[in-house]
Protein backbone atom coordinates (compact mmCIF):
# COMPACT_ATOMS: atom_id res chain seq x y z
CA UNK A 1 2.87 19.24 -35.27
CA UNK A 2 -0.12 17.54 -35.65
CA UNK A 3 1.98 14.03 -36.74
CA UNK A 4 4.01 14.99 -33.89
CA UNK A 5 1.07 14.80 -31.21
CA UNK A 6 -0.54 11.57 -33.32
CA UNK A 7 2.61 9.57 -32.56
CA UNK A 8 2.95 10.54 -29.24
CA UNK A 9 -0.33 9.30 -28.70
CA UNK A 10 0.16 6.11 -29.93
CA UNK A 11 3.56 5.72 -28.44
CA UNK A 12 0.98 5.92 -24.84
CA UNK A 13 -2.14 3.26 -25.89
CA UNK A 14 1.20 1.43 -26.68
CA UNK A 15 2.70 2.15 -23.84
CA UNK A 16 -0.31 0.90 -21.76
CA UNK A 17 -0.90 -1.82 -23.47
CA UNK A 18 2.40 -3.27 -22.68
CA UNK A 19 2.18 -2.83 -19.01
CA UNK A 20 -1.12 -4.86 -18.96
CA UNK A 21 -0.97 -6.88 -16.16
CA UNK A 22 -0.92 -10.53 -17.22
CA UNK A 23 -0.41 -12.48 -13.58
CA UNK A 24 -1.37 -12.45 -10.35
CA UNK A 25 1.44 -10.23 -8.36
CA UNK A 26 1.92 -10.37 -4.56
CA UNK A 27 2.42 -7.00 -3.30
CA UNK A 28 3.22 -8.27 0.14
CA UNK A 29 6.69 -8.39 1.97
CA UNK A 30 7.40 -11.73 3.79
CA UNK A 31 6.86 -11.32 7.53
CA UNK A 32 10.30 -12.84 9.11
CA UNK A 33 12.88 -11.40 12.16
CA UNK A 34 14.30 -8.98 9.61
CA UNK A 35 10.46 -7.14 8.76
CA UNK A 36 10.90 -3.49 8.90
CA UNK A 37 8.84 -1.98 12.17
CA UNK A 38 8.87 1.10 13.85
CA UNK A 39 10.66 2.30 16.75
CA UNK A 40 8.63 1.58 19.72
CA UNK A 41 6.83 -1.44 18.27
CA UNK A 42 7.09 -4.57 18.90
CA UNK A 43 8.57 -6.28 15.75
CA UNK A 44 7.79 -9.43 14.18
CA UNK A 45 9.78 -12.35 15.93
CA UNK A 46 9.52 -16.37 15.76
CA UNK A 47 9.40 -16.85 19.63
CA UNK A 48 9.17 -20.51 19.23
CA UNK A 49 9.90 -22.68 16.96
CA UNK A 50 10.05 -26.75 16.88
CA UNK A 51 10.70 -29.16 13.53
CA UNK A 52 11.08 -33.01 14.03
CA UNK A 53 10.88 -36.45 13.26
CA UNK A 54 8.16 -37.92 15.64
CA UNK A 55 8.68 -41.77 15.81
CA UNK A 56 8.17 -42.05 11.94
CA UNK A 57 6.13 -38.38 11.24
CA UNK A 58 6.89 -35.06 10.32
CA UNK A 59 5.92 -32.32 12.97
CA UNK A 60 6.90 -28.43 12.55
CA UNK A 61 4.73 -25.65 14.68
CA UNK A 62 5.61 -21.87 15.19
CA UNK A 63 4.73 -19.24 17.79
CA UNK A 64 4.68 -15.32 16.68
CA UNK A 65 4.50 -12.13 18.04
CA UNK A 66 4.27 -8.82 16.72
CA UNK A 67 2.82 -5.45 16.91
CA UNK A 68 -0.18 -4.72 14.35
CA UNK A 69 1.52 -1.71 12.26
CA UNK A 70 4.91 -3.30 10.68
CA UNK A 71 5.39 -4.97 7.36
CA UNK A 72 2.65 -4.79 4.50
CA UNK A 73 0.18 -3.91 6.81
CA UNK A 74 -3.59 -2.71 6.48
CA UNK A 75 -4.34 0.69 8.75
CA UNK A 76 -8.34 0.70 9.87
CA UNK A 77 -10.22 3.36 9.79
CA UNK A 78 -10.09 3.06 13.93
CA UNK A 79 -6.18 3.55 13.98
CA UNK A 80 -7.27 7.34 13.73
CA UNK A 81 -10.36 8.07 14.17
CA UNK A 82 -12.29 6.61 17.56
CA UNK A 83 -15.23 6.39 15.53
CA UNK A 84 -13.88 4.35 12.59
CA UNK A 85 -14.36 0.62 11.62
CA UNK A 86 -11.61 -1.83 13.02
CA UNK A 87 -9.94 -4.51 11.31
CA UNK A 88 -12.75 -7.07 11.54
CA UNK A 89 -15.34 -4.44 10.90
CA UNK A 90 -14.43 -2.84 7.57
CA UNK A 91 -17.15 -4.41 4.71
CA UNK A 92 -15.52 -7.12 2.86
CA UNK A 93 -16.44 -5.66 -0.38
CA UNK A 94 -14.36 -3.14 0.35
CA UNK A 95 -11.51 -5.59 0.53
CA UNK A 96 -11.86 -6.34 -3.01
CA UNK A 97 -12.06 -3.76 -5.29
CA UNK A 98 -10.71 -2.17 -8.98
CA UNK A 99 -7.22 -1.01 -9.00
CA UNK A 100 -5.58 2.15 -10.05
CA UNK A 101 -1.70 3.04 -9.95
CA UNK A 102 0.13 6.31 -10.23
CA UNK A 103 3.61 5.86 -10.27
CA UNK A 104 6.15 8.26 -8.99
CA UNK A 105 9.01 6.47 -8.86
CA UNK A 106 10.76 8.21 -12.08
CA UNK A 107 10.45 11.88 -10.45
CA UNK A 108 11.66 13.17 -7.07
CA UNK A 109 8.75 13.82 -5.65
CA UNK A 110 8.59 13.05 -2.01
CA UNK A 111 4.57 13.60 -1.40
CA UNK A 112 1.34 12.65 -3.54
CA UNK A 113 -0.44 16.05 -4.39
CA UNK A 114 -4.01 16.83 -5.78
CA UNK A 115 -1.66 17.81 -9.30
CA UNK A 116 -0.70 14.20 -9.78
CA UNK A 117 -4.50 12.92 -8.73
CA UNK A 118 -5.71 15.22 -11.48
CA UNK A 119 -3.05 14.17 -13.61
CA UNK A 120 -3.93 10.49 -13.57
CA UNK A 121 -7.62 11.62 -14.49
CA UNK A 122 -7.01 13.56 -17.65
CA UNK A 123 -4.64 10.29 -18.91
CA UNK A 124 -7.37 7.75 -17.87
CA UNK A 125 -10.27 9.07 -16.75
CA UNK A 126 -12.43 8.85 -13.64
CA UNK A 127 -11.55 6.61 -11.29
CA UNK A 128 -13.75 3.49 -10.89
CA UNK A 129 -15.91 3.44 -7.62
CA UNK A 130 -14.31 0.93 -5.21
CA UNK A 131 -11.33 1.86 -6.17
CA UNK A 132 -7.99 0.80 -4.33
CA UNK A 133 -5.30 3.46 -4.99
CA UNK A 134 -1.67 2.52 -5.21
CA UNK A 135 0.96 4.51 -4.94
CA UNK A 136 4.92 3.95 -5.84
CA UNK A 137 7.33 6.10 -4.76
CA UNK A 138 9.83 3.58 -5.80
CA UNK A 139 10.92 2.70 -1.73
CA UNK A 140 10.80 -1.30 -2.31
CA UNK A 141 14.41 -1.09 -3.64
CA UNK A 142 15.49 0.27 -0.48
CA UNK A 143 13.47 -2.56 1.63
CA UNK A 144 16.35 -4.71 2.63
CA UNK A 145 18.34 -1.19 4.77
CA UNK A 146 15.71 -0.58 7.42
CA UNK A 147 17.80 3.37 7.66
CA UNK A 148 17.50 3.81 4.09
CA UNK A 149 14.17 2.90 3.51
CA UNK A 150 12.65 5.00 6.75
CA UNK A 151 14.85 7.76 5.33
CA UNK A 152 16.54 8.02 9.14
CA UNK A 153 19.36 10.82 9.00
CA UNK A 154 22.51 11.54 11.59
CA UNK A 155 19.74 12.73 13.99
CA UNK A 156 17.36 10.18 13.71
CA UNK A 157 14.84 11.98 12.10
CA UNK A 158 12.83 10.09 8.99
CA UNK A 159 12.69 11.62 5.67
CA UNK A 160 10.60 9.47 3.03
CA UNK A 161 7.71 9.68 0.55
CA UNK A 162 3.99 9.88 1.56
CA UNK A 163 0.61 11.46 1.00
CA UNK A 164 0.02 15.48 1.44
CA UNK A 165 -3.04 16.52 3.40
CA UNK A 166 -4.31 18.32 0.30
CA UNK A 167 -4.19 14.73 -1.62
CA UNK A 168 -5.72 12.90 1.12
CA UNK A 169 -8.96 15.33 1.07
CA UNK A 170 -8.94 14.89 -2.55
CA UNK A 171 -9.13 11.09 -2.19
CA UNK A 172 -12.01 11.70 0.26
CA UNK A 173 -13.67 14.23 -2.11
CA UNK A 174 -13.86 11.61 -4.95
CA UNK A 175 -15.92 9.04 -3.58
CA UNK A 176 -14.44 6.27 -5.31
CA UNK A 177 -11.37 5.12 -3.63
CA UNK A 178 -12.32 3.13 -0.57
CA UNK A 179 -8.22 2.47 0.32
CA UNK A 180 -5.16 3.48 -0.49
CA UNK A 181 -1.54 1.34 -0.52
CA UNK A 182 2.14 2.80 -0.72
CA UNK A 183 5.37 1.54 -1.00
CA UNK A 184 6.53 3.72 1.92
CA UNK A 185 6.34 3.14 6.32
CA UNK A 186 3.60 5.54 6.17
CA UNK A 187 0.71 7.24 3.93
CA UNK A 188 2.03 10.37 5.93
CA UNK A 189 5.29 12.01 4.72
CA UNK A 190 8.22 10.72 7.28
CA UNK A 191 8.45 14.15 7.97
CA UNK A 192 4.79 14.42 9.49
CA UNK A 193 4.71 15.01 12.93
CA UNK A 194 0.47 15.30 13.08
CA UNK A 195 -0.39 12.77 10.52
CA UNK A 196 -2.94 14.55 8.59
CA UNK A 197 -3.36 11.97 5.86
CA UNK A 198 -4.02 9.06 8.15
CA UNK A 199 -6.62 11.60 10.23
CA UNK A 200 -8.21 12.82 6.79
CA UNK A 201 -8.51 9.25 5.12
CA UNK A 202 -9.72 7.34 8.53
CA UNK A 203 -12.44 9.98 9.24
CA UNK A 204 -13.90 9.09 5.96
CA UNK A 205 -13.54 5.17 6.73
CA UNK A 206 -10.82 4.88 4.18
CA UNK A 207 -8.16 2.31 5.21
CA UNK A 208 -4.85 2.11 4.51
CA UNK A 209 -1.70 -0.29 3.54
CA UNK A 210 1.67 0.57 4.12
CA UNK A 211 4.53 -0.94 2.82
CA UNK A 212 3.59 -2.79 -0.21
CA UNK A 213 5.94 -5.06 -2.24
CA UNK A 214 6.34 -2.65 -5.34
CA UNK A 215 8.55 -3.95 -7.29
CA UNK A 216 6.78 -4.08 -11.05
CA UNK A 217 5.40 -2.15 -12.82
CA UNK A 218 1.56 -2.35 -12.62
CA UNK A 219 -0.56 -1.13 -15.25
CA UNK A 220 -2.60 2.22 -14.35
CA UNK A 221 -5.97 1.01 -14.26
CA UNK A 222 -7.61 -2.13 -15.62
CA UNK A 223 -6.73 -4.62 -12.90
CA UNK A 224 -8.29 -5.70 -9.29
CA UNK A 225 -6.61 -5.63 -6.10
CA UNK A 226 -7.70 -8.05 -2.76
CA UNK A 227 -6.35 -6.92 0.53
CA UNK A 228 -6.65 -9.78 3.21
CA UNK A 229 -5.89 -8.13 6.50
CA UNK A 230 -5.64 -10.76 9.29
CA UNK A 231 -8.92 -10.53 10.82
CA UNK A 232 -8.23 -9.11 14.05
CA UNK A 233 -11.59 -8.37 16.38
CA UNK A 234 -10.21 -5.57 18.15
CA UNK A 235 -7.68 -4.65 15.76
CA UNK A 236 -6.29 -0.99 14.79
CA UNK A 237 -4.52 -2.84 12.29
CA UNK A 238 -3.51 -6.24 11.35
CA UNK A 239 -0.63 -7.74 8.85
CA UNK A 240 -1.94 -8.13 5.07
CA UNK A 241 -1.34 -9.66 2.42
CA UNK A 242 -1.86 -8.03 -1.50
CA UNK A 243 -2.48 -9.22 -4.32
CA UNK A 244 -3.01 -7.61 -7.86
CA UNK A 245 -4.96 -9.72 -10.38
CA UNK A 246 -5.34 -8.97 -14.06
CA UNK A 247 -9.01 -8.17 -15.14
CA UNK A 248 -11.35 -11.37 -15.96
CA UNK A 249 -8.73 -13.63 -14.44
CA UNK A 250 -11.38 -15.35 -12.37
């Protein structure tokens, strides 16, 4: 027994040591006329768009517009709580922080719960303050069918992976994680109809990205994530882009 439980042990510091993360991944979708949006928001859309020779010179220009909450996008603390930070307010070292993963994309689990929180803590430990939780429910693959990935049935209802009110007040209780990124629409289950997660997490000035690129594997802990919302003023949220660099790259 004892060998038993030895080599399983080393099959895991093996195991992590493999998924190391080695280069700088982009968790961010492109923004394009295909991004995935909700109903009733104004999608992203080129609404002009000129490229030409100029008597001897290049010239290309674009005009956008889009709603804040479609793509990879960053949720401020404002989006649900009158009281929280907007875009531009939230502190920039909050932006940049350590990053943790627990990955749920082998299981069929369709909601984070305090369980898998607790989980991750036994295997790695506390997590790091600033921390910037990511969570993969394994949705990317499904990016590309907007009905698939939003889980929409024969009555229009969505059914996909999010956060359970019980996790989200776990986050909070912690006091390390400062945001938290899925590879869902939502950090609330599709299911939700009073979005308890995104009320729990924004009450406590933790933000929030929503569909993140997801497609690697990323080490559970021992990396740094930036978030780069565009810094909108006013904004409840703003488009984002993600990036996950290995530890001591800079």
């Amino acid at each position: 027994m004892l060998i038993k439980v030895l080599t399983l042990l080393l099959l895991a510091k093996v195991s992590f040591v493999a998924s190391k993360l080695t280069e700088i991944v982009d968790l961010t979708w492109d923004f394009s006329n295909n991004t995935v949006y909700w109903s009733g928001i104004k999608p992203f859309s080129y609404t002009k768009m000129v490229a030409e020779d100029r008597n001897g010179y290049w010239y290309s220009m674009n005009e956008f517009c889009a709603g804040e909450h479609g793509g990879t996008h960053f949720d401020a603390p404002y989006h649900f709580n009158k009281e929280g930070w907007k875009v531009a307010d939230v502190p920039i070292t909050r932006l940049v922080a350590k990053g943790a993963t627990i990955d749920l994309s082998r299981t069929e689990t369709k909601s984070l719960a305090p369980k898998h929180l607790e989980n991750w803590k036994r295997q790695n430990g506390e997590f790091d303050p600033n921390t910037f939780l990511i969570i993969k429910f394994g949705w990317s693959k499904y990016w590309n069918n907007r009905n698939q990935y939003m889980g929409i049935d024969v009555n229009g209802n969505m059914d996909f992976p999010g956060i359970s009110a019980e996790a989200a007040t776990w986050i909070v209780n912690s006091r390390k994680i400062v945001g938290v990124g899925l590879d869902t629409a939502s950090v609330d289950p599709g299911r939700s109809s009073e979005f308890m997660t995104h009320r729990i997490l924004s009450k406590n000035q933790i933000y929030n990205v929503e569909n993140l690129k997801l497609l690697e594997d990323l080490p559970e802990k021992g990396f740094s994530v930036v978030v780069l919302p565009m810094k909108l003023k006013d904004g409840t949220g703003a488009p984002a882009r993600v990036l996950a660099i290995p530890k001591n790259y800079l």
